[in-house]
C-alpha atoms as a PDB file:
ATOM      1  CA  UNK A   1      71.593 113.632  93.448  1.00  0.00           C
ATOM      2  CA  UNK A   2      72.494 115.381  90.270  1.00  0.00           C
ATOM      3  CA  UNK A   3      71.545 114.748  86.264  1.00  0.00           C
ATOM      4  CA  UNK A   4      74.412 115.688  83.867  1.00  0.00           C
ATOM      5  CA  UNK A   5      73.670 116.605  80.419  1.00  0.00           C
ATOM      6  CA  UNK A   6      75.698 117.445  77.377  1.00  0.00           C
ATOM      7  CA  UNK A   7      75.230 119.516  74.204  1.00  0.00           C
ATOM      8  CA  UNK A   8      77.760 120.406  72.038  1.00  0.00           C
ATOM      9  CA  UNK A   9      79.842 123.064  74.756  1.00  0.00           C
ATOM     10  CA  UNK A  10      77.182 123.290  76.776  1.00  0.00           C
ATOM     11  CA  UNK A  11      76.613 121.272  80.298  1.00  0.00           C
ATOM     12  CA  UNK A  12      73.724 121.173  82.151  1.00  0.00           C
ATOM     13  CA  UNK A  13      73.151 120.085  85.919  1.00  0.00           C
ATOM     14  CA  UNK A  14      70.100 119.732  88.008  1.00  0.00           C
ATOM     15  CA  UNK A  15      70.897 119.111  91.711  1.00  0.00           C
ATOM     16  CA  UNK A  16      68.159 117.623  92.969  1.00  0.00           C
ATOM     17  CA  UNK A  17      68.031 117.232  97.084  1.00  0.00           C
ATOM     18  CA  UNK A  18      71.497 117.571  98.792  1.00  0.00           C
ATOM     19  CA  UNK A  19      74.919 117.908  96.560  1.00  0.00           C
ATOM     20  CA  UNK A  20      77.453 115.319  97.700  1.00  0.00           C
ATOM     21  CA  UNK A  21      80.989 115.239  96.992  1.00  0.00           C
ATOM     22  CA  UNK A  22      80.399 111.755  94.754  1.00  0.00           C
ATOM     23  CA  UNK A  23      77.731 114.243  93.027  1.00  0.00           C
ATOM     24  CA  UNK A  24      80.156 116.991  91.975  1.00  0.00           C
ATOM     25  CA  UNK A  25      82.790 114.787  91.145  1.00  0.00           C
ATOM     26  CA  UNK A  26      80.242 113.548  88.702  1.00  0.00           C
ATOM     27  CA  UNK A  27      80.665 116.599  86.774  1.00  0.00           C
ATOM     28  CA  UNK A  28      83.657 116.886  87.298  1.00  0.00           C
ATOM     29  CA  UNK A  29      84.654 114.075  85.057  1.00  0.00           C
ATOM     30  CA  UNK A  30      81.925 115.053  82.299  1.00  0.00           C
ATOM     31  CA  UNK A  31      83.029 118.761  82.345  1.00  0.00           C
ATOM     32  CA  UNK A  32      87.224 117.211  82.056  1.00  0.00           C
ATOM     33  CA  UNK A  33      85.663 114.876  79.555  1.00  0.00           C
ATOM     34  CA  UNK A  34      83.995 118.208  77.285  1.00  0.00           C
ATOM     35  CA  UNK A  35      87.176 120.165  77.781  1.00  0.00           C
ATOM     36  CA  UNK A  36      89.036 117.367  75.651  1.00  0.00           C
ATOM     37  CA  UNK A  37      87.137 118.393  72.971  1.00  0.00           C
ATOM     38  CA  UNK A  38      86.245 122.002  73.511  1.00  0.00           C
ATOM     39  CA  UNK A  39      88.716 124.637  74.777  1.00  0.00           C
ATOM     40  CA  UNK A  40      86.077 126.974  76.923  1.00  0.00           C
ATOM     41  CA  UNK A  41      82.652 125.752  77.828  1.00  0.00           C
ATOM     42  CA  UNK A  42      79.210 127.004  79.011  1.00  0.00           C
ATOM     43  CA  UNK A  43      76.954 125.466  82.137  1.00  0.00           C
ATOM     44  CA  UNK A  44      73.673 125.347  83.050  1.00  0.00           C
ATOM     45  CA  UNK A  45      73.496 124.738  86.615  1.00  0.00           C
ATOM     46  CA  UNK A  46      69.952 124.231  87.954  1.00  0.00           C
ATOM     47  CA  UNK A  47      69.918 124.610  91.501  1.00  0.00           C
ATOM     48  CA  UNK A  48      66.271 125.680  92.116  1.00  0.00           C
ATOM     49  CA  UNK A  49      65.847 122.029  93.239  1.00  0.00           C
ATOM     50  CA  UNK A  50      68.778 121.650  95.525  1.00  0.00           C
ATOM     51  CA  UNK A  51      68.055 121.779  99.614  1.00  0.00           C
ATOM     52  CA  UNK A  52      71.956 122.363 100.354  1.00  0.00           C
ATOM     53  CA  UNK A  53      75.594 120.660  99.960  1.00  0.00           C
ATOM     54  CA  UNK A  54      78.058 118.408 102.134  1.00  0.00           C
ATOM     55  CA  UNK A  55      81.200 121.106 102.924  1.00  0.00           C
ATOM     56  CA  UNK A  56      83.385 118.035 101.290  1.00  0.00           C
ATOM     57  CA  UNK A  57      81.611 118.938  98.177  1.00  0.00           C
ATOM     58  CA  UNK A  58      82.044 122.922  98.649  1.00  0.00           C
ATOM     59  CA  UNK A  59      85.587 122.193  99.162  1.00  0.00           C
ATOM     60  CA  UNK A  60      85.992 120.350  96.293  1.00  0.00           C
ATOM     61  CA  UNK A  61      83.890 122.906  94.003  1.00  0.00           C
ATOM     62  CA  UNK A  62      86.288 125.827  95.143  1.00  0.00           C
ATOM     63  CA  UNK A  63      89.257 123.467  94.410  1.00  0.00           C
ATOM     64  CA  UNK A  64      88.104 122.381  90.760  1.00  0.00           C
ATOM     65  CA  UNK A  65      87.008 125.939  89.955  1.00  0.00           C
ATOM     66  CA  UNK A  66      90.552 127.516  90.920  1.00  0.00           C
ATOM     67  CA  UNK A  67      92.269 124.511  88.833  1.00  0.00           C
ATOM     68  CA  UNK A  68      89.774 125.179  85.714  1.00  0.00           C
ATOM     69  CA  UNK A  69      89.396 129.570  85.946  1.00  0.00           C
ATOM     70  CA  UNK A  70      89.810 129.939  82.177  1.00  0.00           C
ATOM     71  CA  UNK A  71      88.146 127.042  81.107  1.00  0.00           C
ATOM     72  CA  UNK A  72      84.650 128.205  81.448  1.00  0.00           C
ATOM     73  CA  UNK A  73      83.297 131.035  79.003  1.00  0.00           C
ATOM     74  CA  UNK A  74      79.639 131.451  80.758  1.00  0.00           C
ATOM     75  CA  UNK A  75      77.778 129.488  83.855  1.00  0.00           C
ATOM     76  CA  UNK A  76      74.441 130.404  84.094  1.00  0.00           C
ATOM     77  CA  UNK A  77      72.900 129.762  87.678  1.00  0.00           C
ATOM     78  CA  UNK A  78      69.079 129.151  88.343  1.00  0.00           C
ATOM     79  CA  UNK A  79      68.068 129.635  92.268  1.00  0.00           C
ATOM     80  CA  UNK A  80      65.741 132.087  94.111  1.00  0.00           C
ATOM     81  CA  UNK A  81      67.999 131.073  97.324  1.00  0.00           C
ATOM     82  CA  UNK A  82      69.947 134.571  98.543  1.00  0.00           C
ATOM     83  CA  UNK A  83      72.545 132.562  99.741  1.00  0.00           C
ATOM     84  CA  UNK A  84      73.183 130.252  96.708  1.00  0.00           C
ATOM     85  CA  UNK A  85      73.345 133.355  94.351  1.00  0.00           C
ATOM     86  CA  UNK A  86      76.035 134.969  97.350  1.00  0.00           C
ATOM     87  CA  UNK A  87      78.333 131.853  96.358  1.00  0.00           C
ATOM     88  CA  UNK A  88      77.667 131.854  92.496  1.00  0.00           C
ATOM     89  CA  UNK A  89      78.423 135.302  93.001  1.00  0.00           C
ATOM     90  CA  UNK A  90      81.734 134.595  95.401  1.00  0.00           C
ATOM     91  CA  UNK A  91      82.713 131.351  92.680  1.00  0.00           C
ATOM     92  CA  UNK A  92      82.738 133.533  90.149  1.00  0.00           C
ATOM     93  CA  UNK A  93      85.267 135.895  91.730  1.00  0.00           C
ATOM     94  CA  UNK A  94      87.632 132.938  91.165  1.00  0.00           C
ATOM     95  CA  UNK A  95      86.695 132.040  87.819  1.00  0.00           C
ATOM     96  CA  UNK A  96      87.615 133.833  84.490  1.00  0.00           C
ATOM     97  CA  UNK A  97      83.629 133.178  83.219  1.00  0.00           C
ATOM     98  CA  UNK A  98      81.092 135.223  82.865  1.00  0.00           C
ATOM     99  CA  UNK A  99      78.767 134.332  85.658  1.00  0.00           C
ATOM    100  CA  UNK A 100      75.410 134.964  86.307  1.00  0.00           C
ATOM    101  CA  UNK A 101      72.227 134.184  87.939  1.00  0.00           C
ATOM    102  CA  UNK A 102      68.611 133.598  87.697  1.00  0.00           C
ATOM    103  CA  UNK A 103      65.121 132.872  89.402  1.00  0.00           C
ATOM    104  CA  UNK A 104      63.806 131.167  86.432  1.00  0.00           C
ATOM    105  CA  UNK A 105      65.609 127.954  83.585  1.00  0.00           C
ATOM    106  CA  UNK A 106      64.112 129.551  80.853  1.00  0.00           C
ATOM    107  CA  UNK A 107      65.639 133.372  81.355  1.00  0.00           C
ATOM    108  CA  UNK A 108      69.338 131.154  82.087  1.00  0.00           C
ATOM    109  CA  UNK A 109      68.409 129.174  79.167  1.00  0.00           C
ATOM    110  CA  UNK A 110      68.317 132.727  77.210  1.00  0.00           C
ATOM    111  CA  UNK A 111      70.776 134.189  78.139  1.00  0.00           C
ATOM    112  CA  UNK A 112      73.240 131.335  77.403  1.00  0.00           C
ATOM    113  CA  UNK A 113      71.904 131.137  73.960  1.00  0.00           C
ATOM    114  CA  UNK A 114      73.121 134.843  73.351  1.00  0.00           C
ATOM    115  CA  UNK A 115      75.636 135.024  70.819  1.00  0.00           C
ATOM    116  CA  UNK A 116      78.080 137.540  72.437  1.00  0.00           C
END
């Protein structure tokens, strides 16, 4: 299950429990939906919550990340998980943003806030 929020150019997303492929298509349509009306945009991903994710939905992530590399200026990832901050890490290798992650909401929070 996932929460979607939206701020100006700014999404956030909790991930609460396992992500499903319904889930990320989810924000999939609000981040399509922001683009229309902002040309780069930041997310908040919260993670810290999230007890792992269907391989449909992993599939589907690499897919819309590839098909959107420029369109994201900064994702901010929060997770203590080694392995989730591996993949953030590995997504971002694909993805013209600035990505980055952290152990606690209000140090991602911060640092998306920077002006650059």
């Amino acid at each position: 299950m996932l929460t979607v929020e939206q701020q100006n150019d700014l999404v956030t997303v909790n991930v609460m429990g396992e992500l499903m492929l319904d889930d990320f298509r989810e924000f999939e349509s609000v981040v399509v939906g922001e683009l229309e009306d902002h040309e780069r945009i930041d997310v908040l991903l919260d993670l810290s919550n999230m007890t792992g994710f269907s391989i449909d939905a992993a599939w589907e992530d690499l897919k819309f990340t590839r098909e959107h590399e420029r369109d994201f200026r900064r994702i901010a990832v929060v997770t203590s998980d080694q392995w989730l901050t591996w993949l953030v890490w590995l997504n971002g290798a694909f993805s013209g943003a600035q990505v980055q992650s952290f152990p606690e909401r209000q140090d991602a929070e911060h640092w998306l806030a920077m002006q650059e």
